[in-house]
Protein backbone atom coordinates (compact mmCIF):
# COMPACT_ATOMS: atom_id res chain seq x y z
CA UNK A 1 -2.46 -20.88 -23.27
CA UNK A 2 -5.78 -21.39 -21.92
CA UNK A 3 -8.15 -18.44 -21.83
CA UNK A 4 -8.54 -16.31 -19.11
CA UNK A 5 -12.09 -16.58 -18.41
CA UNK A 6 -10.99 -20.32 -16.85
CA UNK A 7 -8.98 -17.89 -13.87
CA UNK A 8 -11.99 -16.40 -13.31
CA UNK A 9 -14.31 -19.16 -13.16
CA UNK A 10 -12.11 -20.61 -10.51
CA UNK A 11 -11.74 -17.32 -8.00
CA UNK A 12 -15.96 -17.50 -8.24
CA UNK A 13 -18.05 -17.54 -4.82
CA UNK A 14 -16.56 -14.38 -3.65
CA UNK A 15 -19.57 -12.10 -2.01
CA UNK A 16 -19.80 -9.23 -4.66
CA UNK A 17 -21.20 -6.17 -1.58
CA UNK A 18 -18.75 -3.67 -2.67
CA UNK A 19 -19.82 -0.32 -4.22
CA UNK A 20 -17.44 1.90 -6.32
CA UNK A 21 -17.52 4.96 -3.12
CA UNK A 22 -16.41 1.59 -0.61
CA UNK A 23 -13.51 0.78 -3.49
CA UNK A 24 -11.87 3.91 -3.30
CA UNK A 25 -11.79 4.12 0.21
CA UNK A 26 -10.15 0.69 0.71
CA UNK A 27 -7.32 2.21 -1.44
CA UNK A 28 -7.08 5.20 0.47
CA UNK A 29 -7.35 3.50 3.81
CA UNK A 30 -4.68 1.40 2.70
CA UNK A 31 -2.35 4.06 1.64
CA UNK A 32 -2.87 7.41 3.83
CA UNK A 33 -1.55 5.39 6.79
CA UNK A 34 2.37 4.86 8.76
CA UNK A 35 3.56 5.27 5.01
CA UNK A 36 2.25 9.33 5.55
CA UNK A 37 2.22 9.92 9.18
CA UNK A 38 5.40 7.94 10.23
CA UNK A 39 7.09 7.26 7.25
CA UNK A 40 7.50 10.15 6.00
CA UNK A 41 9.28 11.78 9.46
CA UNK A 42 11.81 9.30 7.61
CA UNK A 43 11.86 10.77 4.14
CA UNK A 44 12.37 14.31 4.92
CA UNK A 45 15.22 13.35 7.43
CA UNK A 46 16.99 12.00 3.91
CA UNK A 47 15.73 14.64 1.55
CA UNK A 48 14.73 17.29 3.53
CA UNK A 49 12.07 19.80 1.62
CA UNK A 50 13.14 18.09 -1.48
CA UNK A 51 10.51 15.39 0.01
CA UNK A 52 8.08 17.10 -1.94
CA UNK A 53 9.26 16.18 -5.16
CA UNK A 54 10.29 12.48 -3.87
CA UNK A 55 6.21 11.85 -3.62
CA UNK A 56 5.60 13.66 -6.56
CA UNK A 57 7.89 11.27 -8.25
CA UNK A 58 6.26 8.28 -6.31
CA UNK A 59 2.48 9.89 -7.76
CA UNK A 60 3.93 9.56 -10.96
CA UNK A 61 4.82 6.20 -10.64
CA UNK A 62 1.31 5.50 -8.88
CA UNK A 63 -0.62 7.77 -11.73
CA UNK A 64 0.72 5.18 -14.55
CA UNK A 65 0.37 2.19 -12.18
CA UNK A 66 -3.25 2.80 -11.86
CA UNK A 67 -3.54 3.41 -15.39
CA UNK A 68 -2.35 -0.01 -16.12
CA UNK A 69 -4.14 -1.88 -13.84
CA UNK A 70 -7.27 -0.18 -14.50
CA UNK A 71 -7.05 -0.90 -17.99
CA UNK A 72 -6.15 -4.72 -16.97
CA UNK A 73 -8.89 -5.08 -14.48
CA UNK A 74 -11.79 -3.57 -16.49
CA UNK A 75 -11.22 -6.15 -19.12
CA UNK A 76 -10.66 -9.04 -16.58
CA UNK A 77 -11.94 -8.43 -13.16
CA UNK A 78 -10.95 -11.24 -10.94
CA UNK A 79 -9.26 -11.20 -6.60
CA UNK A 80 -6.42 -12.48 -8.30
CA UNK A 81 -5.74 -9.37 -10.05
CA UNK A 82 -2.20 -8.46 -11.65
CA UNK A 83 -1.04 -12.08 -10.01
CA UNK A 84 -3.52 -13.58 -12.19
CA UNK A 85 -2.79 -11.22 -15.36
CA UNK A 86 0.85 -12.56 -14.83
CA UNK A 87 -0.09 -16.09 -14.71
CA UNK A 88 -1.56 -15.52 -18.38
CA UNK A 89 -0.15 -13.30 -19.93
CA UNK A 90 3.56 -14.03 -18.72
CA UNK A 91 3.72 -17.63 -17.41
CA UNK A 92 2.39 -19.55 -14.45
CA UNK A 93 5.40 -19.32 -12.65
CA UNK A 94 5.46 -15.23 -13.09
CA UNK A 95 1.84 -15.45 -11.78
CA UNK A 96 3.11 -18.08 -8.86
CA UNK A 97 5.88 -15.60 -7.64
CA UNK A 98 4.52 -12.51 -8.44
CA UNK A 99 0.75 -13.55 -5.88
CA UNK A 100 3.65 -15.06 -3.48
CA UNK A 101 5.95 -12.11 -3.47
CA UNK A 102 2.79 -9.18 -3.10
CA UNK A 103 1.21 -11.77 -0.12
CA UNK A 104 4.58 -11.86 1.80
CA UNK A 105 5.07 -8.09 1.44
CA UNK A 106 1.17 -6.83 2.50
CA UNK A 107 1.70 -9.62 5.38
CA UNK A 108 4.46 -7.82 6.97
CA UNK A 109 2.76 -4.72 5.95
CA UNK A 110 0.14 -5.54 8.11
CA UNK A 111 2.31 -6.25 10.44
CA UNK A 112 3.98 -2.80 10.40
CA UNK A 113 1.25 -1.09 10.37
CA UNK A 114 0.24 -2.78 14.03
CA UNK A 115 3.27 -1.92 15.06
CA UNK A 116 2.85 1.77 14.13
CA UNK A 117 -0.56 1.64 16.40
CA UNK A 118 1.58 0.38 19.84
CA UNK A 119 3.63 3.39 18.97
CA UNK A 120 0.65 5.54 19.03
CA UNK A 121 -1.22 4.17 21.92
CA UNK A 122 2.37 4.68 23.99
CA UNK A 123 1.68 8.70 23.49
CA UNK A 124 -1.22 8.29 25.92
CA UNK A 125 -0.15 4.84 28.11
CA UNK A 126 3.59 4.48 27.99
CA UNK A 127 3.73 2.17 30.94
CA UNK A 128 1.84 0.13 28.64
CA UNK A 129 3.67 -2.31 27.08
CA UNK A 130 3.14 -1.91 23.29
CA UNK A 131 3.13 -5.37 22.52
CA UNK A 132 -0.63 -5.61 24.35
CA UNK A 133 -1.97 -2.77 22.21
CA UNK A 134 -0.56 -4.90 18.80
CA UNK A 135 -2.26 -8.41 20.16
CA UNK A 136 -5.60 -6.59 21.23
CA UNK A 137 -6.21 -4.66 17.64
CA UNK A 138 -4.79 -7.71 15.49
CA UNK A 139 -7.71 -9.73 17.15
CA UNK A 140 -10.71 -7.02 16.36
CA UNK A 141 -9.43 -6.30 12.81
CA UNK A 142 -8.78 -10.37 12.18
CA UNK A 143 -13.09 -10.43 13.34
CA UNK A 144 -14.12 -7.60 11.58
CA UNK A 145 -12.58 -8.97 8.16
CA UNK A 146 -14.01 -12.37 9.59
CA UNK A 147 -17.51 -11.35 9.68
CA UNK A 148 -18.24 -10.26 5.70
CA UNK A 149 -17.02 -8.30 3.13
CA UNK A 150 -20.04 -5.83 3.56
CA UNK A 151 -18.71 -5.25 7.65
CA UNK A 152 -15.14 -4.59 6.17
CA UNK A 153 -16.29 -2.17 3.17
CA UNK A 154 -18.70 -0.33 6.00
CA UNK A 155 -15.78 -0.15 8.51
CA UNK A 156 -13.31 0.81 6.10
CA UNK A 157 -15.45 3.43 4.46
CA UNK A 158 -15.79 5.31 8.56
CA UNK A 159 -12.34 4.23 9.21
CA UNK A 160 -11.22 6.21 5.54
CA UNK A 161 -13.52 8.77 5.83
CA UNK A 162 -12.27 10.49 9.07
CA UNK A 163 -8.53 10.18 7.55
CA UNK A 164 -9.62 12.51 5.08
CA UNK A 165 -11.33 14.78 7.05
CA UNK A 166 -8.87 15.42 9.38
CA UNK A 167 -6.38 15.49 6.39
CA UNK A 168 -8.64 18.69 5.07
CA UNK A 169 -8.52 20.01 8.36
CA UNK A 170 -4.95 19.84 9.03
CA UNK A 171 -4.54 21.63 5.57
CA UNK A 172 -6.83 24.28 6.48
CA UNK A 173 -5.51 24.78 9.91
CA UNK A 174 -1.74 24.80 8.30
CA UNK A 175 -2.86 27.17 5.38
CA UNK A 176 -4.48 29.76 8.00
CA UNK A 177 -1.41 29.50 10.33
CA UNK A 178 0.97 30.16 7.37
CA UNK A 179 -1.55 32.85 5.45
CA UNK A 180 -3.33 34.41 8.39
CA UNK A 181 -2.18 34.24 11.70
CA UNK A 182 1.96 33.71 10.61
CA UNK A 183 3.34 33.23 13.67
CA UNK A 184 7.67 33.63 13.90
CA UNK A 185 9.36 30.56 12.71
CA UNK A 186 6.83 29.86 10.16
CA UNK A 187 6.78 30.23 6.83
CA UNK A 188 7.59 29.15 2.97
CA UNK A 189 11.09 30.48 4.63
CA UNK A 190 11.46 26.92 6.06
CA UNK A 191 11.90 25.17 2.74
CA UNK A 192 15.36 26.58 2.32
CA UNK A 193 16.79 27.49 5.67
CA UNK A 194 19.06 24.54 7.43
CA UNK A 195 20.77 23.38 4.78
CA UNK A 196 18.73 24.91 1.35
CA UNK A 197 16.21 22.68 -0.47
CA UNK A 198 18.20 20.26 -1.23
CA UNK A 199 19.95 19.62 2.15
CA UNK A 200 21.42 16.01 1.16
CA UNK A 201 21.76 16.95 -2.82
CA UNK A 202 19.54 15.14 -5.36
CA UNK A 203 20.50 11.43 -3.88
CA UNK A 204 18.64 12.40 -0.60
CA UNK A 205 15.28 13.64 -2.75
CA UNK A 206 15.75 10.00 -5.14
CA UNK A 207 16.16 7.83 -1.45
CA UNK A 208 13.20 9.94 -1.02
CA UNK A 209 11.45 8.16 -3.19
CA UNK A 210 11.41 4.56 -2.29
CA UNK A 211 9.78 5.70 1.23
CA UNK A 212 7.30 7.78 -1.00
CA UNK A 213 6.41 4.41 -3.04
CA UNK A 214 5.87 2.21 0.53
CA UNK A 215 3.32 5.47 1.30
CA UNK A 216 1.60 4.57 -2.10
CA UNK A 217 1.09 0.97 -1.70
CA UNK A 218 -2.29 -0.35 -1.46
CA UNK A 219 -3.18 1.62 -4.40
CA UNK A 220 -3.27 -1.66 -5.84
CA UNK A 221 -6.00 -3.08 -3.74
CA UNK A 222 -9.02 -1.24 -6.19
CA UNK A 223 -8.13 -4.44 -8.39
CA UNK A 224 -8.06 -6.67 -5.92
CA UNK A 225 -11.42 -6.06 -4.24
CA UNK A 226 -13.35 -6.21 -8.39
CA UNK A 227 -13.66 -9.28 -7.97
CA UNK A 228 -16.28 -8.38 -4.96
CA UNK A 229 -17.60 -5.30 -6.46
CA UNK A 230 -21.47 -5.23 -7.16
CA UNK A 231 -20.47 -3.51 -11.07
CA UNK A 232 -17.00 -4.35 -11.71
CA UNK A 233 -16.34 -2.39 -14.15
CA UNK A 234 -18.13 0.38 -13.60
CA UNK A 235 -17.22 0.48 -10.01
CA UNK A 236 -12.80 -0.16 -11.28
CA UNK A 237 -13.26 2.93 -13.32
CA UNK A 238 -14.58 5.42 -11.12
CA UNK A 239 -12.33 4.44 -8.15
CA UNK A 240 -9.21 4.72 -10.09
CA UNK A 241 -10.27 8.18 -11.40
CA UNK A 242 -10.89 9.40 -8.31
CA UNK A 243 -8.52 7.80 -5.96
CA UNK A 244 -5.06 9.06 -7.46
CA UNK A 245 -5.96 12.28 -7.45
CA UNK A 246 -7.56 12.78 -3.71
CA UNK A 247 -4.02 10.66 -2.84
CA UNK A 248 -1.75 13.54 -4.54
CA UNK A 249 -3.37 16.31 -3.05
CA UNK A 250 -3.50 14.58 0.34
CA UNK A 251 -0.21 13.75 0.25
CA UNK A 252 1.63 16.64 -1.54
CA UNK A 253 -0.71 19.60 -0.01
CA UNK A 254 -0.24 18.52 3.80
CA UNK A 255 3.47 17.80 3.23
CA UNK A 256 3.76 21.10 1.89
CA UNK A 257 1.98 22.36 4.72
CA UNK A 258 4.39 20.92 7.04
CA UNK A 259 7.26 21.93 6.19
CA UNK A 260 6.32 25.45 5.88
CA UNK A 261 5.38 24.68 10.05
CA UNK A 262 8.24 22.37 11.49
CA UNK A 263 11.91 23.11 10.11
CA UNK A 264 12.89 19.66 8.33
CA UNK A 265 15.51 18.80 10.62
CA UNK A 266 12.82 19.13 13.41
CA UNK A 267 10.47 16.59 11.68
CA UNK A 268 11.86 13.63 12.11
CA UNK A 269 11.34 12.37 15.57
CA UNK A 270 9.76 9.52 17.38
CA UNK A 271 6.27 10.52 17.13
CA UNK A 272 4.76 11.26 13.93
CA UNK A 273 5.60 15.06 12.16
CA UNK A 274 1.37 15.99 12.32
CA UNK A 275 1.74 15.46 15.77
CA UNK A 276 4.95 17.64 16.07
CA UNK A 277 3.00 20.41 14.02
CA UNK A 278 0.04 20.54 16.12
CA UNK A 279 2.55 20.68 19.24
CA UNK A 280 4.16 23.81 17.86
CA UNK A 281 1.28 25.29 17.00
CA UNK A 282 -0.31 25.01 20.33
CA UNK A 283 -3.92 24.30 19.74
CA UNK A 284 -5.41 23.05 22.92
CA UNK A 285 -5.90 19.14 22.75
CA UNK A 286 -5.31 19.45 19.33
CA UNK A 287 -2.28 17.26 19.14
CA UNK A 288 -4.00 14.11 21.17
CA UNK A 289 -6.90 14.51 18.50
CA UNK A 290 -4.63 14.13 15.78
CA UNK A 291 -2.60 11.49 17.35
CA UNK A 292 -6.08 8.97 17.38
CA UNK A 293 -6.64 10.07 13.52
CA UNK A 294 -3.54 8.56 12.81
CA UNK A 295 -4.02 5.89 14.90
CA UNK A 296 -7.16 5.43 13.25
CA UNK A 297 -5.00 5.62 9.76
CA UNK A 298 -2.86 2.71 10.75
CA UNK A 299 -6.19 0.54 12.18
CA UNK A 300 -7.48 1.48 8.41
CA UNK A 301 -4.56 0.46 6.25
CA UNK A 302 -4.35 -2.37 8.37
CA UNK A 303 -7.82 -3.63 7.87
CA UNK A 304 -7.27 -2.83 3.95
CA UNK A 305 -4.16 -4.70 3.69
CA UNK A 306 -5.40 -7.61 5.35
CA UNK A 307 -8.47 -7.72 3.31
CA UNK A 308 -6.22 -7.72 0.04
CA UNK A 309 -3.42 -10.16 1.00
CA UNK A 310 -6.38 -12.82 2.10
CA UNK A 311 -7.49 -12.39 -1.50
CA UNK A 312 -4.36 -13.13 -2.83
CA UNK A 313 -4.06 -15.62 -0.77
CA UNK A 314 -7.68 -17.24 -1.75
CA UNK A 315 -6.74 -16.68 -5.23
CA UNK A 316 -3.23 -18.73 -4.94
CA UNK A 317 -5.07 -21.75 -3.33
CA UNK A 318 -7.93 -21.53 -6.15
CA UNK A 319 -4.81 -21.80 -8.79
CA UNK A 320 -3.61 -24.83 -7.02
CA UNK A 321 -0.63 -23.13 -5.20
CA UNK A 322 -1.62 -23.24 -1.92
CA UNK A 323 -3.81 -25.30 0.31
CA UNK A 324 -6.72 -25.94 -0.60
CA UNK A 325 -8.25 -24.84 2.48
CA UNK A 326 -7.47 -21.05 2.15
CA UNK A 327 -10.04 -21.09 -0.71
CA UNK A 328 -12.66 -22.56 0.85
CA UNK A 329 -15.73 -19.62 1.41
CA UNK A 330 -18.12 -19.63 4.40
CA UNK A 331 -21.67 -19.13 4.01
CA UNK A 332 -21.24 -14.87 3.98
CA UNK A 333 -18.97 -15.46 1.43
CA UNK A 334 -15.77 -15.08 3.41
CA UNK A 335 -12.02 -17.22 2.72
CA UNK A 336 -11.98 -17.70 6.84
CA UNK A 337 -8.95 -19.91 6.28
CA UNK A 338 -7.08 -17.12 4.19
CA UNK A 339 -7.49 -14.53 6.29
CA UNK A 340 -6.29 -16.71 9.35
CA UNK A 341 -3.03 -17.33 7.57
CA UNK A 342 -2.88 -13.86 6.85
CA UNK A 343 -2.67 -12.72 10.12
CA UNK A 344 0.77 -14.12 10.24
CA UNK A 345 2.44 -10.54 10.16
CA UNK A 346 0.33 -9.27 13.10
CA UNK A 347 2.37 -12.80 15.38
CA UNK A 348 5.47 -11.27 13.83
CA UNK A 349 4.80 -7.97 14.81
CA UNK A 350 3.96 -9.16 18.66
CA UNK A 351 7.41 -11.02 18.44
CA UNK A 352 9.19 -7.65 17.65
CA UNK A 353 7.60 -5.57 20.05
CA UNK A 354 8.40 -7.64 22.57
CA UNK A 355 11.83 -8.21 22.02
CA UNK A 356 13.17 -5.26 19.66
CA UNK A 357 10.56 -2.75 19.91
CA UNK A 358 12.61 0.37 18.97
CA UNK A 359 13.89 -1.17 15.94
CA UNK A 360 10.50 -2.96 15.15
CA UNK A 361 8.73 -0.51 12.91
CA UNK A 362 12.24 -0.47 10.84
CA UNK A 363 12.81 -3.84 10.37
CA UNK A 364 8.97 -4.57 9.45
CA UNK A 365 9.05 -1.62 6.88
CA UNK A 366 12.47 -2.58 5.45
CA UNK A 367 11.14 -6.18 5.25
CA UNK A 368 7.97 -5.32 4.21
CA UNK A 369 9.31 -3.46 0.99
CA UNK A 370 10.70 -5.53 -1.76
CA UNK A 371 7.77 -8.02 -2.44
CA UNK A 372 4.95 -5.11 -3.05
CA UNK A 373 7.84 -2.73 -5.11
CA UNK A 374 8.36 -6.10 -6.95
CA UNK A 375 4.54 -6.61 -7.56
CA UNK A 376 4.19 -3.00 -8.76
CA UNK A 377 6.95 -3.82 -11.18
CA UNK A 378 5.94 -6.82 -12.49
CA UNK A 379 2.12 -4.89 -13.24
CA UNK A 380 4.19 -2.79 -15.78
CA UNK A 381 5.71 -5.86 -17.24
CA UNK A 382 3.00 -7.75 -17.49
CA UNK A 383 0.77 -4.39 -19.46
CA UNK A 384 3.21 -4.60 -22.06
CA UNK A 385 2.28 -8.08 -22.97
CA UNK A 386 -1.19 -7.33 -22.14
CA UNK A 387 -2.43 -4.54 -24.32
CA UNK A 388 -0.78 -5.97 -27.71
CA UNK A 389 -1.79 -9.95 -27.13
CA UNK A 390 -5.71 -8.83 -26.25
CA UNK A 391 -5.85 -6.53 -29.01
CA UNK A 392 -4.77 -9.90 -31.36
CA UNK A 393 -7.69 -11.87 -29.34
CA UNK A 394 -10.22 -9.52 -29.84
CA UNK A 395 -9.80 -7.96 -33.07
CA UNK A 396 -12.10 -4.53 -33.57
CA UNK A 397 -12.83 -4.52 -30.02
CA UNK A 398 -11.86 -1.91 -28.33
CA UNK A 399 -10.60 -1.32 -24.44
CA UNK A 400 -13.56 0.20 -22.08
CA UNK A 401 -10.24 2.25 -20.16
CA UNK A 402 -7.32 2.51 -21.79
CA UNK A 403 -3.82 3.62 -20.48
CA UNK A 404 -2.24 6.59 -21.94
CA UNK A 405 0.72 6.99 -23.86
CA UNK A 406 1.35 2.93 -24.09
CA UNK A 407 4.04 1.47 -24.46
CA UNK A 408 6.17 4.87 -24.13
CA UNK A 409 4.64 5.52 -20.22
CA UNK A 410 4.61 1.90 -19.40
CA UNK A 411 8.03 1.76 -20.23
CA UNK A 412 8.56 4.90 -18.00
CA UNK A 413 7.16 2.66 -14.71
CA UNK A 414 9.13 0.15 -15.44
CA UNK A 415 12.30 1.68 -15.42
CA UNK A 416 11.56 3.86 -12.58
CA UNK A 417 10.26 1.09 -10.42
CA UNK A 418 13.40 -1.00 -11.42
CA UNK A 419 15.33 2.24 -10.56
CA UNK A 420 13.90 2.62 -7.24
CA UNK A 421 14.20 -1.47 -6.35
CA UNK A 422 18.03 -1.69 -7.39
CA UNK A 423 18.91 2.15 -4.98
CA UNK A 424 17.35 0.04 -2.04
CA UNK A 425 20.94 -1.69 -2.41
CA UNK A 426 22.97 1.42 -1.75
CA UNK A 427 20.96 2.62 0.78
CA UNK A 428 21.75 2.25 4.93
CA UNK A 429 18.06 1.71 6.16
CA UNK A 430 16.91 -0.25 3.07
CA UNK A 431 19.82 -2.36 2.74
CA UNK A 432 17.95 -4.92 3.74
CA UNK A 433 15.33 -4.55 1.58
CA UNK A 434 16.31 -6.35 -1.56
CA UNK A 435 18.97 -8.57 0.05
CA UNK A 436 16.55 -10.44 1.86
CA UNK A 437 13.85 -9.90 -1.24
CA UNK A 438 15.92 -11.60 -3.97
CA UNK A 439 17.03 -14.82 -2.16
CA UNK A 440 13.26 -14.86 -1.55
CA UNK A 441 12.01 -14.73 -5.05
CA UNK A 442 14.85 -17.74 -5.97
CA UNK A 443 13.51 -19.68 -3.45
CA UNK A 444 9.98 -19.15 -4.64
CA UNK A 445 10.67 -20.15 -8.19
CA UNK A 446 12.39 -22.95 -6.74
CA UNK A 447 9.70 -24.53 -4.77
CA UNK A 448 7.68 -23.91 -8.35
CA UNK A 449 10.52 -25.78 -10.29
CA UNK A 450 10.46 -28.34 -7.90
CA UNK A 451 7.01 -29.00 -6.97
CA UNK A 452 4.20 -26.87 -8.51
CA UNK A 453 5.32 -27.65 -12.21
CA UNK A 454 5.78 -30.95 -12.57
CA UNK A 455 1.65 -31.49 -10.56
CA UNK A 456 1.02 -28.83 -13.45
CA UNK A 457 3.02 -30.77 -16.21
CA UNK A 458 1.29 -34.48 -15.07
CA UNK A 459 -2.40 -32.39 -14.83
């Protein structure tokens, strides 16, 4: 098999603007967004106050995903990322399916997280219809990535940076409320009236789970965006250090927080739970404020996930598996024809709202699932092969990151990825999920069997 510096050498002319602070930030905007503040009015419907230990569970599985990749990408940064580490160290039809699969899901991701946005804009202009709202901020997020990677990194960095602020302020406001001012009905109290912690048993905290891994996705997107970092390496592994943990204590600590506000059984209505906690609490204005941070949330992970599937996009035509015209770069740098194609989810989307739109954010989410869970799997795979095959190539060299506890923890993401993929199947809301996921991947590997090998085979 060829060597991997030949992948690399063709996903060259990418603009490299991106500094490591910009890097973390796209992963965070990408995965404090509907995943937290919508998503997860689903997840504690199903596990109630268990929920907490569903996204610890999905951390895990992000903690050892990170280490993986980071330990990939530091020895091969490239936009192609873990497609392009499964293209070599698998086979080029793993690497085919695998950039295929991820673009699909992050498209519809997109997609879902535009629809999200009409659902916030409704809270202040519900004559409005929301399909208006989803065609107005699909065409200033399609410029914005349009214009050059340093606009997106800028934007994304503001964008980012006022998600976590007013995450640190709703967990200061919670923690006062529940220390200091402890008003009747709240309290640590919550976590095991209605029904006990474990209100649906431990099935309901698992199910959990695979709405706690959709709030994780986009952690991913660190490797994506090396191959337009100014230090690749340098800039991988700080933003992987840093990321996971900011994500878990966002994440767990303002979950924790509202629980202890809303009863569970209160939380899962049509507006996001933050919202419902700041209603409750009744701070003056305080609930519109928070319903524009997570509007700006959804704008962010929006702009981040259409920034990484236009990569993967770029980096399946510069393989040869896609027109050639979605690799072809501007003068700034940009793949203008990538991220046009990309915007695909953000049509779909429109098409939903206006003809389903109380089922849309469902149906994209469901949808939107399998292909990144799949991806995520297929990273833990492909490390296996990785670590013992580079060691062989580069003998007394050793890895600048290395992940922990290989092969026992990769082995550990594997299975629990594989675990969460296969309960999709036996679940109401998710049903969908993998039904529609697997026929997909066939197909895929038979439009490679049919078409892409045999060009590959005569090349």
């Amino acid at each position: 098999m060829a060597d991997f510096d030949s992948i690399q050498q063709r996903e060259t002319g990418l603009s490299q603007q991106l500094n490591a602070a910009q890097m973390a930030m796209i992963a965070i905007g990408g995965a404090i967004g509907t995943g937290l503040f919508m998503g997860s009015a689903f997840a504690i419907g199903v596990a109630g106050p268990s929920v907490l230990i569903s996204y610890a569970i999905g951390a895990l599985i992000g903690l050892l995903l990170m280490g993986c990749l980071a330990e990939m990408t530091v020895a091969h940064p490239t936009s192609g990322s873990f497609g392009a580490y499964a293209e070599h160290y698998i086979s080029p039809l793993a690497g085919f399916v695998v950039r295929y699969a991820y673009w699909a899901a992050v498209v519809l991701a997109v997609g879902m997280e535009v629809t999200a946005v009409g659902k916030y804009m409704a809270y202040w202009f519900p004559a409005v219809d929301q399909w208006v709202w989803v065609a107005l901020f699909s065409i200033v997020l399609a410029a914005v990535n349009a214009t050059s990677v340093k606009a997106f990194g800028q934007v994304e960095y503001v964008f980012s940076m006022i998600k976590v602020i007013a995450i640190v302020a709703f967990i200061l406001i919670g923690a006062y409320v529940i220390f200091g001012a402890r008003p009747e009905g709240v309290g640590f109290a919550n976590y095991t009236a209605n029904g006990g912690f474990f209100p649906n048993g431990l099935w309901g905290t698992w199910v959990g789970v695979i709405v706690a891994i959709f709030s994780y996705l986009n952690l991913e997107s660190i490797a994506i965006a090396a191959g337009e970092a100014e230090k690749p390496k340098q800039a991988v592994t700080t933003a992987f250090r840093t990321t996971v943990l900011r994500l878990v204590l966002f994440y767990l600590l303002s979950l924790a927080i509202m629980l202890a506000i809303v009863p569970w059984n209160h939380a899962g209505t049509d507006k996001s739970p933050f919202v419902k906690v700041m209603e409750i609490l009744n701070i003056p204005g305080a609930a519109g404020v928070l319903n524009f941070v997570v509007l700006l949330a959804s704008l962010s992970a929006m702009n981040s996930q259409l920034y990484v599937t236009s990569r993967m996009m770029f980096s399946l035509s510069r393989g040869g598996y896609a027109p050639k015209v979605f690799g072809k770069l501007n003068h700034r740098g940009v793949p203008l024809g990538a991220i046009a194609v990309s915007c695909l989810g953000m049509c779909v989307a429109m098409v939903l709202n206006v003809f389903k739109p109380e089922q849309s954010l469902e149906l994209m989410m469901s949808i939107a699932m399998f292909g990144a869970m799949f991806a995520w799997f297929m990273v833990f795979v492909t490390h296996l092969l990785f670590r013992p095959r580079w060691q062989r190539e580069h003998p007394g060299q050793k890895l600048e990151f290395r992940m922990w506890g290989f092969p026992v923890f990769t082995l550990l993401g594997a299975l629990l990825m594989a675990g969460v993929i296969v309960t999709t199947l036996f679940t109401k809301e998710f049903h969908t999920t993998t039904l529609v996921g697997v026929p997909f991947l066939l197909a895929l590997i038979v439009i490679y069997a049919l078409w892409y090998r045999p060009r590959a085979t005569k090349a």
